[in-house]
PDB file of N, CA and C in Angstrom:
ATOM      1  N   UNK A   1       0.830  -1.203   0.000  1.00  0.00           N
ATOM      2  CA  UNK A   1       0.000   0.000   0.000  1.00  0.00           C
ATOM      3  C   UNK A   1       0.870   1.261   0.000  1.00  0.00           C
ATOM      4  N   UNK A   2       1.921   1.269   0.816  1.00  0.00           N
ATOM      5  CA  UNK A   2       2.392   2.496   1.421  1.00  0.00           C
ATOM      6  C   UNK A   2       3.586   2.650  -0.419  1.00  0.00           C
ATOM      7  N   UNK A   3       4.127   1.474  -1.079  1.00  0.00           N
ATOM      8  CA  UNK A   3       4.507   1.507  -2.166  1.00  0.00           C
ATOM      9  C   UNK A   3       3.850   2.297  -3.114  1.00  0.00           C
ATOM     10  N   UNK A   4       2.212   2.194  -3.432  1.00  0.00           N
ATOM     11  CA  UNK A   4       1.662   2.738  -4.472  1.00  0.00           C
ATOM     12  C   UNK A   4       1.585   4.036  -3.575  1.00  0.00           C
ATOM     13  N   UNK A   5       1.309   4.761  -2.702  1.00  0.00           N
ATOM     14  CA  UNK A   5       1.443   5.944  -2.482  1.00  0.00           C
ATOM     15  C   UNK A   5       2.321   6.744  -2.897  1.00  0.00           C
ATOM     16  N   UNK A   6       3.421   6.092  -2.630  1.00  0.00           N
ATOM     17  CA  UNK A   6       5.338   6.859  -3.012  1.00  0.00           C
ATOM     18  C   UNK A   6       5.208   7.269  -4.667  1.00  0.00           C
ATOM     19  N   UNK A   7       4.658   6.037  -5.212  1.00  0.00           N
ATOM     20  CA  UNK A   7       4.821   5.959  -6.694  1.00  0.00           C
ATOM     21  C   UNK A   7       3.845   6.842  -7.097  1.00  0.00           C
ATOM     22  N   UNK A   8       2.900   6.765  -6.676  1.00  0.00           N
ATOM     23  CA  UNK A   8       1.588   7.984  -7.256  1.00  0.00           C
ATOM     24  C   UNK A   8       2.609   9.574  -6.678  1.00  0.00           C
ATOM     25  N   UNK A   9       2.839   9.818  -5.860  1.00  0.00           N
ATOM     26  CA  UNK A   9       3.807  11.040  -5.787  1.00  0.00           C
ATOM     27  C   UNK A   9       4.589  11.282  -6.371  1.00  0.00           C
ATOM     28  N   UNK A  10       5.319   9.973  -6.511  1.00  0.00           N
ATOM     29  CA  UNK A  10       6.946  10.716  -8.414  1.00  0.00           C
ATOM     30  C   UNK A  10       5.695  10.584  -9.002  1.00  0.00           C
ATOM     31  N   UNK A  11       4.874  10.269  -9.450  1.00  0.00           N
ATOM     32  CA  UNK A  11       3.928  10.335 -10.991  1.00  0.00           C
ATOM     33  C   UNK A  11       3.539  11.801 -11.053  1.00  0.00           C
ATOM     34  N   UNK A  12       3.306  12.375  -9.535  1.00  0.00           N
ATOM     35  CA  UNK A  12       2.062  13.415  -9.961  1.00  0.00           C
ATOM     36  C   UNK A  12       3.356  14.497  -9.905  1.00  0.00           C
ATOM     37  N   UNK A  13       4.469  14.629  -9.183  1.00  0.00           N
ATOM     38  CA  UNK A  13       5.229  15.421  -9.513  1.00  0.00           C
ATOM     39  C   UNK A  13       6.282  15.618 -10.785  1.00  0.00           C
ATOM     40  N   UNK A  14       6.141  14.343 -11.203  1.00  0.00           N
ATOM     41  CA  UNK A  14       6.575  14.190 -13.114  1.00  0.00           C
ATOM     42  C   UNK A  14       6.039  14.890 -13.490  1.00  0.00           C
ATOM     43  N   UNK A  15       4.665  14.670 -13.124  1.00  0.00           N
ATOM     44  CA  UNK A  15       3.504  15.811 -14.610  1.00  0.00           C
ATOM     45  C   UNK A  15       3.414  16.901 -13.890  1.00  0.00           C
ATOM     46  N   UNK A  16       3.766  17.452 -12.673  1.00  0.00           N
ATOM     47  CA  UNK A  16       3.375  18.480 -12.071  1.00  0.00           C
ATOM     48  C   UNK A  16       4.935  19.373 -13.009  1.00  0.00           C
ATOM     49  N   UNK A  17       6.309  18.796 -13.127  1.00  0.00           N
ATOM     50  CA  UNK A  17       7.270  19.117 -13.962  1.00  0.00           C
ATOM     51  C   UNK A  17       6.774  19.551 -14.864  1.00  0.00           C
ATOM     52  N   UNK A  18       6.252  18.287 -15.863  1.00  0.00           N
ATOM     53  CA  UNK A  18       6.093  18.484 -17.241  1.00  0.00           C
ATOM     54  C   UNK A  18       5.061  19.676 -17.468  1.00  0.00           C
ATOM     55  N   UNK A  19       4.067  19.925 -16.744  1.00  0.00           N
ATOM     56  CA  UNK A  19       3.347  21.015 -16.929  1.00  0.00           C
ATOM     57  C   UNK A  19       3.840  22.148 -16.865  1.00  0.00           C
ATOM     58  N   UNK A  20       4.469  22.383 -15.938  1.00  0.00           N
ATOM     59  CA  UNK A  20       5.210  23.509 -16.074  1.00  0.00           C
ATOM     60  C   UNK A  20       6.373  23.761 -17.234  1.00  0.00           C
ATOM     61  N   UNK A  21       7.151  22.940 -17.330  1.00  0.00           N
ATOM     62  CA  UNK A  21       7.432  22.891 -18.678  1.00  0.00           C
ATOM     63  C   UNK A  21       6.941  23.119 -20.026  1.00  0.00           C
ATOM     64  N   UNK A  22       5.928  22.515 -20.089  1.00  0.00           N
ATOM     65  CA  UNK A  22       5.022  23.188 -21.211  1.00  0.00           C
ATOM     66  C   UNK A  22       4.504  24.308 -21.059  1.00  0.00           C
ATOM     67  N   UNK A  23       4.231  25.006 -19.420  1.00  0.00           N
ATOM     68  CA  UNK A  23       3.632  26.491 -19.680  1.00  0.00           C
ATOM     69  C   UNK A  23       4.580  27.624 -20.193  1.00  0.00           C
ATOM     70  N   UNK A  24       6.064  26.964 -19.457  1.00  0.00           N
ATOM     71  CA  UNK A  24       7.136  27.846 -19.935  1.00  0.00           C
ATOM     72  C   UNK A  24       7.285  28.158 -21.749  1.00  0.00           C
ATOM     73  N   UNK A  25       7.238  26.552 -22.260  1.00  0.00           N
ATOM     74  CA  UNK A  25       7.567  26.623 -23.269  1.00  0.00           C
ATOM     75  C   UNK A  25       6.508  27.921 -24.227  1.00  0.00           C
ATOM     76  N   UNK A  26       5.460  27.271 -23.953  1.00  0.00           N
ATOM     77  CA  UNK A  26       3.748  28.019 -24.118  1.00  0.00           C
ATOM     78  C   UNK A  26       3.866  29.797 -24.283  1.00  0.00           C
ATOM     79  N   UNK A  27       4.454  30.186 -22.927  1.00  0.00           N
ATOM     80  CA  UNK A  27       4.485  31.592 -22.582  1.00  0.00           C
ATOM     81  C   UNK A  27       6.059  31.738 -23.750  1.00  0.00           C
ATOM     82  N   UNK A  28       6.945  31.102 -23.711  1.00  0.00           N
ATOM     83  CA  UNK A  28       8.436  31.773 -24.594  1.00  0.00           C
ATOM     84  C   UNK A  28       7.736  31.826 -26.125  1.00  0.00           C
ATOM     85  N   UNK A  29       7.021  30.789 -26.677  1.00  0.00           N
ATOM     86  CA  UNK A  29       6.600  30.707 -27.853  1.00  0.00           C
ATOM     87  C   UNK A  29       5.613  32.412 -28.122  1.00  0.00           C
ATOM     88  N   UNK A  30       4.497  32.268 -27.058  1.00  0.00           N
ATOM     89  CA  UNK A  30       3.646  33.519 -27.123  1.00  0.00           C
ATOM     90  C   UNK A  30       4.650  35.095 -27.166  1.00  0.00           C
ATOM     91  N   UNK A  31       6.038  35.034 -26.638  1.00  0.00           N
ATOM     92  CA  UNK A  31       6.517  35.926 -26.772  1.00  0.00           C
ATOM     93  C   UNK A  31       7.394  35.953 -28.360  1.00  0.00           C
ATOM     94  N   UNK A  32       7.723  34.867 -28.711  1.00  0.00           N
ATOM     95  CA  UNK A  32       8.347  35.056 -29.969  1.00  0.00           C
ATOM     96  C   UNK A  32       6.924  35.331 -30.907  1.00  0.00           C
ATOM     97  N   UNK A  33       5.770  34.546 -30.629  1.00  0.00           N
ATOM     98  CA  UNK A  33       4.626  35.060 -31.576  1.00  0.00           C
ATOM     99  C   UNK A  33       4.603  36.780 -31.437  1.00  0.00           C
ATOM    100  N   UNK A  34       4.371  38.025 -30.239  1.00  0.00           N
ATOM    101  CA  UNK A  34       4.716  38.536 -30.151  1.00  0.00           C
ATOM    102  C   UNK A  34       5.135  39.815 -31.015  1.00  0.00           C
ATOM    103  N   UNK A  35       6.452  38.979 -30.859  1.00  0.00           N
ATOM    104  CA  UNK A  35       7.520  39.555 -31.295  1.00  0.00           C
ATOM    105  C   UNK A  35       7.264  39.884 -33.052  1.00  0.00           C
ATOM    106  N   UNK A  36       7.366  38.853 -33.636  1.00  0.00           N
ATOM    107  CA  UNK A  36       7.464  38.179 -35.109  1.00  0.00           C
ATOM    108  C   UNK A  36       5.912  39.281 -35.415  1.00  0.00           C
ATOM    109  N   UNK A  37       4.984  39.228 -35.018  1.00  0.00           N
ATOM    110  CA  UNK A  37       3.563  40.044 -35.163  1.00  0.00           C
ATOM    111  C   UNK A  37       3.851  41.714 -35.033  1.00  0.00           C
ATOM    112  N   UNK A  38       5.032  41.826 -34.042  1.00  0.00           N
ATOM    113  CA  UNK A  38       5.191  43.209 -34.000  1.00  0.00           C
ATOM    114  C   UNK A  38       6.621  43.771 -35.306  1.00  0.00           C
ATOM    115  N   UNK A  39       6.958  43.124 -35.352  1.00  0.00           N
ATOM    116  CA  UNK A  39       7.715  43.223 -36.605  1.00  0.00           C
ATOM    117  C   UNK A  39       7.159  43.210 -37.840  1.00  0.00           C
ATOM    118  N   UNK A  40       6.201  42.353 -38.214  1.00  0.00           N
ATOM    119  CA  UNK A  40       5.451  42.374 -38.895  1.00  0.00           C
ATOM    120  C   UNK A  40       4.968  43.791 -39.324  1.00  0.00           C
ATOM    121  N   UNK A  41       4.425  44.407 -37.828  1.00  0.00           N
ATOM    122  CA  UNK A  41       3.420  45.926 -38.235  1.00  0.00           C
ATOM    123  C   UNK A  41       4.667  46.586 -38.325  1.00  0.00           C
ATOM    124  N   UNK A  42       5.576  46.778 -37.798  1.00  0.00           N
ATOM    125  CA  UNK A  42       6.608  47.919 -38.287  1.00  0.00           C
ATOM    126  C   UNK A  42       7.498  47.910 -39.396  1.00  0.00           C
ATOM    127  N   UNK A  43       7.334  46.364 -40.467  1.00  0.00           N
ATOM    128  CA  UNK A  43       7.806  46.584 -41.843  1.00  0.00           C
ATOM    129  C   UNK A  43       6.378  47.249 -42.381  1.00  0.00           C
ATOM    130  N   UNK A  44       5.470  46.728 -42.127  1.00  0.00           N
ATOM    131  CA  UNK A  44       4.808  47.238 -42.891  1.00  0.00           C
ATOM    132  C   UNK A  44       4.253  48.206 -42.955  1.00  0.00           C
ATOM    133  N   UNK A  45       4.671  48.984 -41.952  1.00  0.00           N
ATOM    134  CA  UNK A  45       4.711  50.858 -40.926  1.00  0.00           C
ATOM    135  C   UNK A  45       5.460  51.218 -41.892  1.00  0.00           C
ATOM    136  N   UNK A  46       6.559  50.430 -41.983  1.00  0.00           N
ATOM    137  CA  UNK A  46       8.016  51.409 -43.011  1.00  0.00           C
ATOM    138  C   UNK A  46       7.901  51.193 -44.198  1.00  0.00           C
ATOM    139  N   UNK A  47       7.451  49.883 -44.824  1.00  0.00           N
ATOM    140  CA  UNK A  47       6.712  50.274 -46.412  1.00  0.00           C
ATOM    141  C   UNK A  47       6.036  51.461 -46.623  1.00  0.00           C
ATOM    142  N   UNK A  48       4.855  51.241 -46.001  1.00  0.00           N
ATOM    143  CA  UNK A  48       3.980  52.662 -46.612  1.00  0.00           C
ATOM    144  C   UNK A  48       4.591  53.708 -46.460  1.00  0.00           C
ATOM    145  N   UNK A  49       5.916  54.013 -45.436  1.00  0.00           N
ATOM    146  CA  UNK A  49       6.229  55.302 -45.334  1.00  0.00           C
ATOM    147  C   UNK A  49       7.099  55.605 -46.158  1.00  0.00           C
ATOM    148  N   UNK A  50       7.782  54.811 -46.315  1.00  0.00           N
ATOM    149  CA  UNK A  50       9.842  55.021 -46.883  1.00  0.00           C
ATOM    150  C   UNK A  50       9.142  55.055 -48.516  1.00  0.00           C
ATOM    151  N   UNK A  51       8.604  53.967 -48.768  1.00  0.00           N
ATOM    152  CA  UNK A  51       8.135  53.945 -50.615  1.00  0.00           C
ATOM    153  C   UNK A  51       6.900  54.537 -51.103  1.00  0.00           C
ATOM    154  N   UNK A  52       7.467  55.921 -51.697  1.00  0.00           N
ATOM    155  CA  UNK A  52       6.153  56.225 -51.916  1.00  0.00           C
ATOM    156  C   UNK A  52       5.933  55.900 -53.436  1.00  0.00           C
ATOM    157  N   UNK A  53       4.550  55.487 -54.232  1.00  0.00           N
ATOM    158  CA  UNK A  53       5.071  54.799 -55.333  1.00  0.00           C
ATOM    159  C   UNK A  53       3.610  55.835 -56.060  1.00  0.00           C
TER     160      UNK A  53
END
């Protein structure tokens, strides 16, 4: 009994890891999305401005 207790505790703190791991990953990705989106508007800020055609 007191075995499956121990083992259910590394299990739930594995995934209690892995979750957090994935939120990290989750939140770094949302900042490179971000990023890449705000670059986005400021080429295309500096097209319309720099070329006038």
């Amino acid at each position: 009994m007191n075995a499956k207790i121990i083992h259910n505790g590394n299990v739930i703190k594995i995934i209690k890891m892995n979750v957090t791991r994935t939120i990290d990953v989750i939140k770094n990705n949302k900042e490179i999305i971000d990023v890449t989106e705000s670059v986005k508007k400021t080429r295309n800020v500096f097209e319309k401005t720099s070329c006038p055609k």
